[in-house]
C-alpha atoms as a PDB file:
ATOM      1  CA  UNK A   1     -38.332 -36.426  36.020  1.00  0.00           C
ATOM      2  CA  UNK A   2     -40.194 -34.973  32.905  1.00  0.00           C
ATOM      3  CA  UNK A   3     -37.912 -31.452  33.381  1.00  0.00           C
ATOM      4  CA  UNK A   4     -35.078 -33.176  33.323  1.00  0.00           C
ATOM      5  CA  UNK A   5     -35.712 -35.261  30.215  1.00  0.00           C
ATOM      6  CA  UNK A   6     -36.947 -32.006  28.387  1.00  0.00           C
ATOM      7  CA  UNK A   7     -33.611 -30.255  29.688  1.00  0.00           C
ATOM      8  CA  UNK A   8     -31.304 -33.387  27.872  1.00  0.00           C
ATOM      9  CA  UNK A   9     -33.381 -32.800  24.727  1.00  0.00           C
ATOM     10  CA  UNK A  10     -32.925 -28.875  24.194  1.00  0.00           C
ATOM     11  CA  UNK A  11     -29.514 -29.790  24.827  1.00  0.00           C
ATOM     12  CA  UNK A  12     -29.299 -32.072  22.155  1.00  0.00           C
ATOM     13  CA  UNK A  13     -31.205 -30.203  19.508  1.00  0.00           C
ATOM     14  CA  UNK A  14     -28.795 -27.096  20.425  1.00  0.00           C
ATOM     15  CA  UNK A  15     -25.762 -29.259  19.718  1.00  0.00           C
ATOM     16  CA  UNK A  16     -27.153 -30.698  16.872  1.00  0.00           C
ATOM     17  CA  UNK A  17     -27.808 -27.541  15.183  1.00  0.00           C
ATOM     18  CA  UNK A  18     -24.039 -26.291  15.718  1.00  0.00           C
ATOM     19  CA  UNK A  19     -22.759 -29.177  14.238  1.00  0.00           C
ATOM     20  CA  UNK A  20     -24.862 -28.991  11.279  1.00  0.00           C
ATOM     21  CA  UNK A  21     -23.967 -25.285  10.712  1.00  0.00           C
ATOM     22  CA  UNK A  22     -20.510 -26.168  11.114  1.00  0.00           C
ATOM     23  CA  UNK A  23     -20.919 -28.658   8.133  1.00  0.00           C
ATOM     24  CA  UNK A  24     -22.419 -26.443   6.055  1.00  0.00           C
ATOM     25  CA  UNK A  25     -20.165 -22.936   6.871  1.00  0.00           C
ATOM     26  CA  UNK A  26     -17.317 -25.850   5.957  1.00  0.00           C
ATOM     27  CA  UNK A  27     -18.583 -27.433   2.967  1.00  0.00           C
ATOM     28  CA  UNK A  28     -19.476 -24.055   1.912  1.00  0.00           C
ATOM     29  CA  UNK A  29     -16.191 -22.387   2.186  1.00  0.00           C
ATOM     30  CA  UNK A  30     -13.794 -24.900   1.059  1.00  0.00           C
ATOM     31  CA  UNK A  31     -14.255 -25.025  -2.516  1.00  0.00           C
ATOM     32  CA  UNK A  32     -13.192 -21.382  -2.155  1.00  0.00           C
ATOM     33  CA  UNK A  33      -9.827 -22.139  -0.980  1.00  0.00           C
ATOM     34  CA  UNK A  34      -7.783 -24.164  -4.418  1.00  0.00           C
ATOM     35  CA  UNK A  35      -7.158 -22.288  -7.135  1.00  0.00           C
ATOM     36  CA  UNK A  36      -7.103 -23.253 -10.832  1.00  0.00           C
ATOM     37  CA  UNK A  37      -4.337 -23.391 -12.784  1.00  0.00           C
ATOM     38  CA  UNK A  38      -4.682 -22.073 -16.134  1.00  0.00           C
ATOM     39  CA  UNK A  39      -3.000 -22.550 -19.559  1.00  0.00           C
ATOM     40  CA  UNK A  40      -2.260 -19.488 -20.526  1.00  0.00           C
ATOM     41  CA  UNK A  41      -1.974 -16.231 -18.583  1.00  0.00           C
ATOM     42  CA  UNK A  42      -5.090 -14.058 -18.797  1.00  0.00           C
ATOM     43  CA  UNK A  43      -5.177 -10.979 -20.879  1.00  0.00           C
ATOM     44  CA  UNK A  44      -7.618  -8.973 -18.333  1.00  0.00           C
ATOM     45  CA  UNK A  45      -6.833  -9.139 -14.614  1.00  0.00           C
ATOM     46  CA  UNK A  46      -8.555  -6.938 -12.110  1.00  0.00           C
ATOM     47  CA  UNK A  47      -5.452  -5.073  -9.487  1.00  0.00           C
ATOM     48  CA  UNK A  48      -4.031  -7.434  -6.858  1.00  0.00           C
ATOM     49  CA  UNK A  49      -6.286 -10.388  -8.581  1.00  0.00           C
ATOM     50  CA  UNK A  50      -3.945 -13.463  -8.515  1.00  0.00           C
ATOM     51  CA  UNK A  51      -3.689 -16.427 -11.061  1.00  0.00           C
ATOM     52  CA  UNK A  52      -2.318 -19.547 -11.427  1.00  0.00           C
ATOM     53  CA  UNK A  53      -0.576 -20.532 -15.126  1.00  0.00           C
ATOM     54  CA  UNK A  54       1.329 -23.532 -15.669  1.00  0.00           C
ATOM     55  CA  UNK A  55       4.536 -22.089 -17.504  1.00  0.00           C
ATOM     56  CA  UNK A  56       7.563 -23.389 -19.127  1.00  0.00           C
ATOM     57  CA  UNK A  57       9.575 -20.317 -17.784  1.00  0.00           C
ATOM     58  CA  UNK A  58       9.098 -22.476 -13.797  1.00  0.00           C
ATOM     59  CA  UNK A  59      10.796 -25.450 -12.616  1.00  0.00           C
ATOM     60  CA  UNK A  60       8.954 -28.547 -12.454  1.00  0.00           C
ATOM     61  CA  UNK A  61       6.487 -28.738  -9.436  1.00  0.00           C
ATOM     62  CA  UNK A  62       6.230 -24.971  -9.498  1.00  0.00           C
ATOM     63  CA  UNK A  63       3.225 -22.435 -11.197  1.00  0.00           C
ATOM     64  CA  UNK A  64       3.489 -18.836 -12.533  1.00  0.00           C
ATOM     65  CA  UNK A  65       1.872 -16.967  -9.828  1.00  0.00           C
ATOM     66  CA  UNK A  66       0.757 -13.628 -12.035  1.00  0.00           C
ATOM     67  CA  UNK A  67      -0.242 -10.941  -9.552  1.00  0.00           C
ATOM     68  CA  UNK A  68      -2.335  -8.116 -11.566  1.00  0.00           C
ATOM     69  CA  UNK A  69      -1.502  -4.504 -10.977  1.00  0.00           C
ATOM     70  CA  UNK A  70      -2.737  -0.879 -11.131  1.00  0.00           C
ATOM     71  CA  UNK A  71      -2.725   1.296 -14.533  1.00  0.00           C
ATOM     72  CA  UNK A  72       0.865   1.568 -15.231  1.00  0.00           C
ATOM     73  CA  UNK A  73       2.101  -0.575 -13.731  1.00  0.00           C
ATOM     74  CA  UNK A  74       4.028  -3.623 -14.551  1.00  0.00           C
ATOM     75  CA  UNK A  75       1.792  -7.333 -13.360  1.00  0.00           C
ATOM     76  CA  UNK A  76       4.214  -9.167 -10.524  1.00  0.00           C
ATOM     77  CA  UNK A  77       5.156 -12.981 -11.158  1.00  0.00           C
ATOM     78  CA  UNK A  78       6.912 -15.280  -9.286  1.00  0.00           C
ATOM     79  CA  UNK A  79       7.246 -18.988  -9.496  1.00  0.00           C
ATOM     80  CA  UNK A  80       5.984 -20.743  -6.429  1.00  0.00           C
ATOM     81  CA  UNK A  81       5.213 -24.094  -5.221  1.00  0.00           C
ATOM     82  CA  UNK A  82       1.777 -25.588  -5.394  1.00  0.00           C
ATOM     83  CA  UNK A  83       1.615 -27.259  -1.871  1.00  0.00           C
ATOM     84  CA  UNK A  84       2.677 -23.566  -0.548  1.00  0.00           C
ATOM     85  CA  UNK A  85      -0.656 -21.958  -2.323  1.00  0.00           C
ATOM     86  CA  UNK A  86      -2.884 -24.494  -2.332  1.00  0.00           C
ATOM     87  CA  UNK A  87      -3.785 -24.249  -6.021  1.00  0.00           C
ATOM     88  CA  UNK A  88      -5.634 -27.350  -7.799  1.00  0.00           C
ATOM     89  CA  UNK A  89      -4.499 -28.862 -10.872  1.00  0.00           C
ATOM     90  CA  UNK A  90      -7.813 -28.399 -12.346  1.00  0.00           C
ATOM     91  CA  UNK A  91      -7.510 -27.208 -15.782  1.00  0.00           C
ATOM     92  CA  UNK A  92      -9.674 -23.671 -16.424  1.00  0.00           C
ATOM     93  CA  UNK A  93      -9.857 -21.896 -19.416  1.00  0.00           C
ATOM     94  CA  UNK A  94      -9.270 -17.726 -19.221  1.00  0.00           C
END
């Protein structure tokens, strides 16, 4: 009787541990996932860095998704939904 009862309890423990490394992998990683969207696009932006600026130049319920680029080369931007992106209305300053 007393293996069996120590068998149910390393079982729990293990379980117990996965879930609470699950929690914290999770909690950890999704803050990573929105985006900011920013006022003004950003003078400096590393190649194939991406960022988020409300513009006039978009429809409404779309962002200015600026794309940075290699030396000599022109940045890419493209209006796109925020749903599609994920990006947070959050305000950031550059």
């Amino acid at each position: 009787m007393a293996i069996r009862y120590y068998g149910e309890a390393g079982w729990w423990t293990t379980n117990m541990r996965i879930l609470l490394s699950v929690l914290l992998l999770s909690a950890a990683t999704l803050p990573c996932l929105a985006q900011n969207v920013l006022k003004s696009e950003p003078l400096v932006l590393a190649p194939y860095e991406t960022a988020y600026v409300q513009d006039t130049s978009c429809p409404a319920g779309r962002v200015l998704k600026v794309t940075g680029a290699i030396r000599g080369l022109h940045r890419r931007k493209t209006c796109v939904a925020l749903a599609t992106d994920q990006a947070s209305l959050a305000v950031a300053t550059p």
